[in-house]
Protein backbone atom coordinates (compact mmCIF):
# COMPACT_ATOMS: atom_id res chain seq x y z
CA UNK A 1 0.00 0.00 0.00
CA UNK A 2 2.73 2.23 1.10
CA UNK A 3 4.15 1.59 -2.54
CA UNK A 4 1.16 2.46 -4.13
CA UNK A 5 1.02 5.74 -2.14
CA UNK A 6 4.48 6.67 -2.67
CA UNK A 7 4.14 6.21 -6.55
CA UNK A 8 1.41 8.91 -7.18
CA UNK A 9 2.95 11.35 -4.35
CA UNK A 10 6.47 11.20 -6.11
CA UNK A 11 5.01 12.49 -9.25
CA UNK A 12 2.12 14.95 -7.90
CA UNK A 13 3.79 18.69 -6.93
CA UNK A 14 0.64 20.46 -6.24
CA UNK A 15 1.19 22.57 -2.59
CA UNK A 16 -1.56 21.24 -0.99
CA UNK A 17 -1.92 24.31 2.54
CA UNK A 18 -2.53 22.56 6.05
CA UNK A 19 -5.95 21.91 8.06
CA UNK A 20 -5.26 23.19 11.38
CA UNK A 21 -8.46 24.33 12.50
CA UNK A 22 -6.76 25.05 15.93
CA UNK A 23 -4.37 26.96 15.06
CA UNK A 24 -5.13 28.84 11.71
CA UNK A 25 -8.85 29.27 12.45
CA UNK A 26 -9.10 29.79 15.99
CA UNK A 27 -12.69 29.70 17.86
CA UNK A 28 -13.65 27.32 14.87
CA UNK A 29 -13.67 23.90 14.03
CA UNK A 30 -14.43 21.01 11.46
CA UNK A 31 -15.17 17.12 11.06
CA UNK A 32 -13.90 14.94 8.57
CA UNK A 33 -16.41 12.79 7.14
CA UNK A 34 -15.35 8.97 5.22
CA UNK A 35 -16.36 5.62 5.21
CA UNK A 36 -14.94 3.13 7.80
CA UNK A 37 -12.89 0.66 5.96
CA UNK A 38 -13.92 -2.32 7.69
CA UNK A 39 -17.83 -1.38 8.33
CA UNK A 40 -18.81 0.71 5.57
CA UNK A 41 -20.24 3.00 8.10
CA UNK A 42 -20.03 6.71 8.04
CA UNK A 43 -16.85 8.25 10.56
CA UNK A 44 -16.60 11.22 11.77
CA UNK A 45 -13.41 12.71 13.34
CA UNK A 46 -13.14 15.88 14.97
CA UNK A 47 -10.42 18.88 13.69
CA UNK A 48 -8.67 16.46 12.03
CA UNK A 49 -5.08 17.81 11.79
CA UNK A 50 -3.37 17.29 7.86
CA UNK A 51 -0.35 18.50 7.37
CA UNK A 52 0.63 20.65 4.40
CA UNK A 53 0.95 18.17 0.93
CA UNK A 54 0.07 15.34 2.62
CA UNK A 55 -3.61 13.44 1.91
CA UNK A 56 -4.80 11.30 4.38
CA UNK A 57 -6.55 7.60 3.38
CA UNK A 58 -7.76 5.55 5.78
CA UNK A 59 -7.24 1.50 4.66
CA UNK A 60 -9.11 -1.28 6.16
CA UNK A 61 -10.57 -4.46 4.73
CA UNK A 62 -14.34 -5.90 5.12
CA UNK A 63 -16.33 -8.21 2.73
CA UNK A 64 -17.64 -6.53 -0.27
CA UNK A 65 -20.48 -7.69 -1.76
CA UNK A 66 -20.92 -9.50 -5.46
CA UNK A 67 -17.64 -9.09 -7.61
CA UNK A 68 -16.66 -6.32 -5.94
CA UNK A 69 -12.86 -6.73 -4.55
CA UNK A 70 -11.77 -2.85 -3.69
CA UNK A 71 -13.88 0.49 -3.05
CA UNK A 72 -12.71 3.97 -1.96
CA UNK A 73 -13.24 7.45 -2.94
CA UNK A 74 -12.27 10.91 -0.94
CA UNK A 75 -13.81 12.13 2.32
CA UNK A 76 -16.53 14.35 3.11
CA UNK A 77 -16.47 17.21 5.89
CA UNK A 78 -18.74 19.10 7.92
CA UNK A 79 -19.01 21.99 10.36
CA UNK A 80 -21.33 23.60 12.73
CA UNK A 81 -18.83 26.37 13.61
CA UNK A 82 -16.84 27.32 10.44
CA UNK A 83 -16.19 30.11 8.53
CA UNK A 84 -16.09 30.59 4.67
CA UNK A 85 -12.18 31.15 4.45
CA UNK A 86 -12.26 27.33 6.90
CA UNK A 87 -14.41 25.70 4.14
CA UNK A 88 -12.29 26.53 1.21
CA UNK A 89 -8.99 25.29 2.89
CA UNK A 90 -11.01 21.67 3.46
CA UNK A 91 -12.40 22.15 0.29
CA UNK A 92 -9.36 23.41 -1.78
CA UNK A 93 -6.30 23.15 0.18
CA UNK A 94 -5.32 27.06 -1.04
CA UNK A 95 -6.71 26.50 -5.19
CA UNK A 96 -9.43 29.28 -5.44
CA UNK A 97 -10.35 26.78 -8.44
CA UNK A 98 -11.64 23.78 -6.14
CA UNK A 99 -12.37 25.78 -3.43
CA UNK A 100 -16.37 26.20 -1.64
CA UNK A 101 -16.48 29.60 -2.61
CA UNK A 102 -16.37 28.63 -6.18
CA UNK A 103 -19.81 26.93 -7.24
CA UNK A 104 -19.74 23.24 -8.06
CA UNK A 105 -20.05 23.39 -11.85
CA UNK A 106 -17.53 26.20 -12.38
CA UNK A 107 -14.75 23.82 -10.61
CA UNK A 108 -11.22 23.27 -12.48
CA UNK A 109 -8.88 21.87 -9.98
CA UNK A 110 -8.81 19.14 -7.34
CA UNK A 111 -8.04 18.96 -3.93
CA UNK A 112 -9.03 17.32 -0.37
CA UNK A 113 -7.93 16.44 2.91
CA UNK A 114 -7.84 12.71 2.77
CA UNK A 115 -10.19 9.58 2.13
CA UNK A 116 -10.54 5.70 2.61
CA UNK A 117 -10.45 2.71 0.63
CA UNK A 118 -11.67 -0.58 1.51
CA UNK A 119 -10.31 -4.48 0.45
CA UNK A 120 -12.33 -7.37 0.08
CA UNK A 121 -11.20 -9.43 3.44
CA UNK A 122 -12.88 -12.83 1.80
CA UNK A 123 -10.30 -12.59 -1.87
CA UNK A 124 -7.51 -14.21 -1.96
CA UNK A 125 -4.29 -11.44 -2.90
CA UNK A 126 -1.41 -11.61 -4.73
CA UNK A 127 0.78 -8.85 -2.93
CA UNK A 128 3.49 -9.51 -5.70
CA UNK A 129 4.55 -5.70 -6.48
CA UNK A 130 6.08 -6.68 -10.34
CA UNK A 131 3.95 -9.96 -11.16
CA UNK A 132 0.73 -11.68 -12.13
CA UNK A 133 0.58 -14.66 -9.68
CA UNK A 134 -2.63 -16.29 -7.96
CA UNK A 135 -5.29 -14.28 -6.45
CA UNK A 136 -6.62 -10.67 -6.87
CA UNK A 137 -3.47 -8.13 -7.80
CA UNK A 138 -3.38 -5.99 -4.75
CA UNK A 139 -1.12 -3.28 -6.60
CA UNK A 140 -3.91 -3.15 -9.36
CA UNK A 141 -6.85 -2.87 -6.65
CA UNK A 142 -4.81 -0.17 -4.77
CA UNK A 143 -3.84 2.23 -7.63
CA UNK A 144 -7.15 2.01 -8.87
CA UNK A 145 -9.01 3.03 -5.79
CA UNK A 146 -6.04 5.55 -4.89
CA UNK A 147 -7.07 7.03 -8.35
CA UNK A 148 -10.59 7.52 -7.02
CA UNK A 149 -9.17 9.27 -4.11
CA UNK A 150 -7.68 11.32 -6.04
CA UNK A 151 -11.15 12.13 -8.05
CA UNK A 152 -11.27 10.15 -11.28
CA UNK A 153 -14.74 9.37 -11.54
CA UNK A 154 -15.18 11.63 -8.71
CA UNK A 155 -14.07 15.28 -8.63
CA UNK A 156 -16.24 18.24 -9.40
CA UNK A 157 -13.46 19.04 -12.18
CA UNK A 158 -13.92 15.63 -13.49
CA UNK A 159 -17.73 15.59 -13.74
CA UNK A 160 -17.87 18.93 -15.28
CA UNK A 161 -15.76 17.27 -18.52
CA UNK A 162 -18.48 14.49 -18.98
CA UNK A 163 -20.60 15.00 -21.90
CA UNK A 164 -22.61 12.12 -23.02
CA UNK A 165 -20.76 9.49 -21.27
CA UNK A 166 -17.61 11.07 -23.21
CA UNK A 167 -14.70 12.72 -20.91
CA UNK A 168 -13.86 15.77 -23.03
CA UNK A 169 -10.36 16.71 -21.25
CA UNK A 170 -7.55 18.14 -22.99
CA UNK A 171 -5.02 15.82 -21.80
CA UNK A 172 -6.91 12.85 -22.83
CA UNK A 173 -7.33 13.88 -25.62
CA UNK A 174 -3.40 14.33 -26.42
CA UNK A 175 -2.89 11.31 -25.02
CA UNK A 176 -5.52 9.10 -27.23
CA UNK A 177 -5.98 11.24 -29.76
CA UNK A 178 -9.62 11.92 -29.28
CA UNK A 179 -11.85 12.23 -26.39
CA UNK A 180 -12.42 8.90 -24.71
CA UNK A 181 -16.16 6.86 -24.06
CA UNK A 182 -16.67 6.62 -20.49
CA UNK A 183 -18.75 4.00 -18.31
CA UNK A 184 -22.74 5.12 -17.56
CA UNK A 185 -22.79 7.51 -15.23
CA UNK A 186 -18.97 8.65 -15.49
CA UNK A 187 -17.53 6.80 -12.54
CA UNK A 188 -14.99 4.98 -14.97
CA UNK A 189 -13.14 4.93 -18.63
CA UNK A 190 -15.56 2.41 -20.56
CA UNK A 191 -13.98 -1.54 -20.73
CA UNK A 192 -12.32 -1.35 -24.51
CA UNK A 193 -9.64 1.31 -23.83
CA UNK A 194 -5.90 0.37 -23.77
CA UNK A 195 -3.31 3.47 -23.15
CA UNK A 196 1.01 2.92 -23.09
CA UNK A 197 1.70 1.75 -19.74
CA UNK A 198 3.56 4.13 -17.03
CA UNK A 199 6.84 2.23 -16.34
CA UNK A 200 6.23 1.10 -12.79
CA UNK A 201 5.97 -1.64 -10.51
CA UNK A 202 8.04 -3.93 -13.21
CA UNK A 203 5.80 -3.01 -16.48
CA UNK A 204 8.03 -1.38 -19.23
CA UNK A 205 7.03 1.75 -20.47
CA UNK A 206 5.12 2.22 -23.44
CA UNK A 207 3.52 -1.21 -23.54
CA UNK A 208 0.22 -0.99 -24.74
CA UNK A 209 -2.37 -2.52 -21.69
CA UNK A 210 -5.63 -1.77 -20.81
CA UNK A 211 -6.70 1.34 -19.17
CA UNK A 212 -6.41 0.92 -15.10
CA UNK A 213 -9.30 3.32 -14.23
CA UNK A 214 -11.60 0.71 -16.22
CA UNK A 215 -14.95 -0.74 -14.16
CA UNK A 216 -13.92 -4.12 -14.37
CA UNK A 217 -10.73 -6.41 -14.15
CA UNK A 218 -9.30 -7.26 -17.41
CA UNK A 219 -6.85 -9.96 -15.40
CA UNK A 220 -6.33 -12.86 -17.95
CA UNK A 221 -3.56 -14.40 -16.01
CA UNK A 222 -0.68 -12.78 -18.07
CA UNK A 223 -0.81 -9.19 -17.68
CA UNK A 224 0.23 -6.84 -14.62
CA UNK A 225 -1.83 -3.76 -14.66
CA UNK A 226 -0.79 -0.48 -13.46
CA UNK A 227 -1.59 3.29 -14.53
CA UNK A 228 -1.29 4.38 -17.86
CA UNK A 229 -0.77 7.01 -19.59
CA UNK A 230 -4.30 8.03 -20.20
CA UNK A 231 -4.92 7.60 -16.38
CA UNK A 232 -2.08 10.47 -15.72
CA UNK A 233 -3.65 12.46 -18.06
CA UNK A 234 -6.91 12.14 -16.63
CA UNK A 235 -5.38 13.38 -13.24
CA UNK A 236 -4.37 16.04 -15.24
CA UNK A 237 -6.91 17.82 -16.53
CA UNK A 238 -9.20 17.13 -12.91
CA UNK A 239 -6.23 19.98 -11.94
CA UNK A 240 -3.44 17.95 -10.57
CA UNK A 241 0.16 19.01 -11.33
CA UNK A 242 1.69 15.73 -12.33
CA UNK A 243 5.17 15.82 -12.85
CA UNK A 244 7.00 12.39 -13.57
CA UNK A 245 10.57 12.55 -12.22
CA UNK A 246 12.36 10.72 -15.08
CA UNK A 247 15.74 10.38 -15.85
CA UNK A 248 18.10 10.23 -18.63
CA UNK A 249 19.19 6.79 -19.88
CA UNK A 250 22.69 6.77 -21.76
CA UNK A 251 22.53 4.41 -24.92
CA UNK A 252 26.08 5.65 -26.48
CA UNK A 253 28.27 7.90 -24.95
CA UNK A 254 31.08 9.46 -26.57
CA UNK A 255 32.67 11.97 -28.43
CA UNK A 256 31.27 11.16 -31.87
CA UNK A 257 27.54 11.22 -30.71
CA UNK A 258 25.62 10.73 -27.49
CA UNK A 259 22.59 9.30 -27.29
CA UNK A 260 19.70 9.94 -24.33
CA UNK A 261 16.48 7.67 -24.02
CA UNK A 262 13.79 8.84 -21.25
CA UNK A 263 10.13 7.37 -20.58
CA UNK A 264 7.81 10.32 -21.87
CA UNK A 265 3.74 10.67 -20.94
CA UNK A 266 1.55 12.76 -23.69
CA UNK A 267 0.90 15.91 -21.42
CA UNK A 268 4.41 16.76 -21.54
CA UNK A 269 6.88 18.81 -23.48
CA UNK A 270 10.95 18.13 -22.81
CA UNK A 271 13.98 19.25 -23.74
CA UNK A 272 17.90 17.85 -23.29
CA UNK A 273 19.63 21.11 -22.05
CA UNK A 274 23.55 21.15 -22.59
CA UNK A 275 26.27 22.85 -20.78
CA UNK A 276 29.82 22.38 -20.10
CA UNK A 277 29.70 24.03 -16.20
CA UNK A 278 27.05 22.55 -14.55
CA UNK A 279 25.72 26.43 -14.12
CA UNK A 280 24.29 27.20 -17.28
CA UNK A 281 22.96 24.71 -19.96
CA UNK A 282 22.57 27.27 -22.93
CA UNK A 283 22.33 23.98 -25.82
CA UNK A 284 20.55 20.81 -26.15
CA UNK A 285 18.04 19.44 -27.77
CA UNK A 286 14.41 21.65 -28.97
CA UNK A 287 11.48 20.68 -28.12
CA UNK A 288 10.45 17.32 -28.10
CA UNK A 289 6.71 15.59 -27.37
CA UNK A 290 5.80 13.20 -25.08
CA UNK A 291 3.63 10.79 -26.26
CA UNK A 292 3.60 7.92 -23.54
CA UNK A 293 6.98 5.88 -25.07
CA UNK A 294 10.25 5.68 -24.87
CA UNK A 295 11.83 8.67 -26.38
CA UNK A 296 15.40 9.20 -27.76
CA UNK A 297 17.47 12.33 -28.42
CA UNK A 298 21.33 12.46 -29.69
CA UNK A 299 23.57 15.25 -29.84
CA UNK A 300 25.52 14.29 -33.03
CA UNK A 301 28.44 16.87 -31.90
CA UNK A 302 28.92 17.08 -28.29
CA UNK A 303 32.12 19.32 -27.59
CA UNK A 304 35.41 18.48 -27.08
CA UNK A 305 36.37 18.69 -23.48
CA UNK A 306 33.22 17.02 -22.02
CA UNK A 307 29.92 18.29 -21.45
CA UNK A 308 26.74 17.57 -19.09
CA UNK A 309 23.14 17.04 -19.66
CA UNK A 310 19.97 16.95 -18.02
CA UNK A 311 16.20 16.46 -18.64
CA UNK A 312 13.41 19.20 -18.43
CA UNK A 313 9.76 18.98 -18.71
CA UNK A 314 6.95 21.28 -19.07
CA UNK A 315 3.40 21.28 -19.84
CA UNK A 316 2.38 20.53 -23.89
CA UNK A 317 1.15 23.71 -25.25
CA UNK A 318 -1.67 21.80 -26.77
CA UNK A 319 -3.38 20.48 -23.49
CA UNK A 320 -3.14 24.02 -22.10
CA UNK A 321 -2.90 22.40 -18.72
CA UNK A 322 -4.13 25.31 -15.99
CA UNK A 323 -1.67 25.39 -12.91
CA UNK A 324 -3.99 26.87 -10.58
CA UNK A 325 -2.08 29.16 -7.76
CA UNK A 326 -2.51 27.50 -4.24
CA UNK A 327 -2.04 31.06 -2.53
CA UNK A 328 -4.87 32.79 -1.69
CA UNK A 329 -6.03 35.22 0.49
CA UNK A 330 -8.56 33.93 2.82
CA UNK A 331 -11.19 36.34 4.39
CA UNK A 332 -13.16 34.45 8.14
CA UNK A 333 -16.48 35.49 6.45
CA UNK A 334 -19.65 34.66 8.77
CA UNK A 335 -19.55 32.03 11.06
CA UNK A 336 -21.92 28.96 8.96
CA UNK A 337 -22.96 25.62 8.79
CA UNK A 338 -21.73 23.24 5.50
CA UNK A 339 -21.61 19.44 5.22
CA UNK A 340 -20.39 18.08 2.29
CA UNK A 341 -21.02 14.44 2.14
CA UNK A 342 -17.90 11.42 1.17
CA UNK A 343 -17.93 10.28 -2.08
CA UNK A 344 -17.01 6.72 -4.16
CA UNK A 345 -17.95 5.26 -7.14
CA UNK A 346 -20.42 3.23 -7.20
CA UNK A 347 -19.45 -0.89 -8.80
CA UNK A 348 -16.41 -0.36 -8.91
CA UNK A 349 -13.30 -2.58 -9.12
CA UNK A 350 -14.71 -5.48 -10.45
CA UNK A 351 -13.16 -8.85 -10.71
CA UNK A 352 -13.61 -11.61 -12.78
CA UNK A 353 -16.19 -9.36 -15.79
């Protein structure tokens, strides 16, 4: 689990402010509101405390009903003694574009204090973190519901891209090359879509597999699924600042041409800077697309006396990805009652379809 975790909170660099009701809203205070892993049943903790970047999920493991092996989604929160400039740092963790203040259907970022995610306890699991084996693939389960959490399927932002059970986002767009179908009701990417695999937990990247952010298991004993390329894109354009932290691979290296190879995803532009000092990098490469593969650059003419080289990224013009400012200036406002309620997807992670 902690593997799973640490995989999307490498790559995500949003600045995600602190909830310290306490101390940053005195006289005021908050619940967080989720699902009990192992009952189902509604929870409800008091000022919950999150630091700044860090998102809270709460893991248990009951028996799930049907074909059902893995559920989760992000919490809910309530207060009886808030104020308007409390509710948006719940709601939107310092984005003015996820925050309460800005009306549901006008929403173009992502944030939240935490969630939960529940396991089958009656599956058998294969907690293998780089093969198929026997049982239900716990790193498959896990990324998919963390994905959830993290509002795919979920999110104001997300819902406000369906359109007739199509998700109409930028970067999934770039990334397939059109907008993709999505499951009735808009909870998942519909069953037939493959995407190049992320390189992670063993896959290679730039394999073509099927989407992990799909209703239903498409396990058929052979394959290892993990996120894709379309499923960081997706993240994407719900407002998350994903930022893979690849590096450069040598495949020759010497004065009569080097040659780089790096993993690329489809929201992303890079460059190979050059410089002999390790100051400035004034050469390199121009601008080069991601497109989910393996990509390849060579500097036919590197200069004499050595030179070094490193790898930048930035968002592709063409998905004209927002990065929303997490700064804001927050005003008490009247003291108020909210509740907003936790939220999952309903059938979800289905095994064996």
């Amino acid at each position: 689990m902690e593997a799973c975790a640490k995989f999307y909170g490498d790559m995500i660099q949003d600045n995600l402010l602190r909830i310290d009701a306490a101390t940053d809203f005195p006289g005021r205070s908050w619940y967080a509101s989720f699902l009990h892993p192992a009952t189902g049943s509604t929870v409800n903790v008091t000022n919950l405390v999150v630091p700044e970047d860090v998102v809270i999920i709460y893991v248990g493991a009951r028996v799930l009903s049907g074909s059902t092996v893995g559920v989760g989604g992000f919490g809910g929160w309530g207060s009886a003694n808030g104020s308007v400039a409390l509710f948006n740092r719940i709601q939107g963790r310092g984005s003015a574009a996820a925050d309460y203040s800005t009306p549901a259907a006008s929403r173009t970022d992502f944030a939240l204090w935490g969630g939960s995610i529940s396991f089958d306890s009656s599956e058998t699991w294969n907690f293998s973190q780089n093969q198929n084996a026997e049982g239900v693939e716990f790193v498959r389960v896990a990324l998919h519901e963390m994905g959830h959490v993290l509002g795919i399927g979920l999110a104001d932002s997300w819902k406000n891209l369906i359109s007739a059970n199509t998700f109409t986002g930028a970067a999934v767009a770039q990334s397939r090359g059109s907008y993709p179908p999505t499951q009735s009701g808009g909870g998942h990417f519909d069953t037939t879509l493959t995407s190049p695999a992320f390189g992670s937990f063993g896959k290679a990247h730039g394999s073509s597999i099927p989407v992990l952010m799909l209703p239903s298991s498409t396990d058929n004993g052979t394959n290892y699924d993990v996120v894709t390329d379309l499923d960081l894109a997706a993240l994407v354009d719900i407002g998350w600042e994903i930022r893979p932290r690849y590096s450069l691979a040598t495949a020759t290296l010497g004065p009569g041409g080097t040659s780089f190879t790096w993993p690329s995803s489809s929201f992303l532009n890079y460059k190979v800077q050059r410089g002999t000092d390790l100051v400035t990098f004034p050469s390199g490469s121009g601008i080069i697309s991601g497109n989910g593969s393996n990509k390849t650059w060579t500097d036919a003419a590197p200069p004499a006396g050595g030179a070094f080289y490193r790898l930048a990224s930035m968002p592709n013009t063409s998905v004209a990805v927002a990065m929303a400012m997490r700064t804001v200036t927050e005003s008490e406002g009247k003291v108020t009652t909210a509740y907003e309620p936790p939220r999952v997807v309903e059938d979800c992670c289905l095994e064996g379809d």
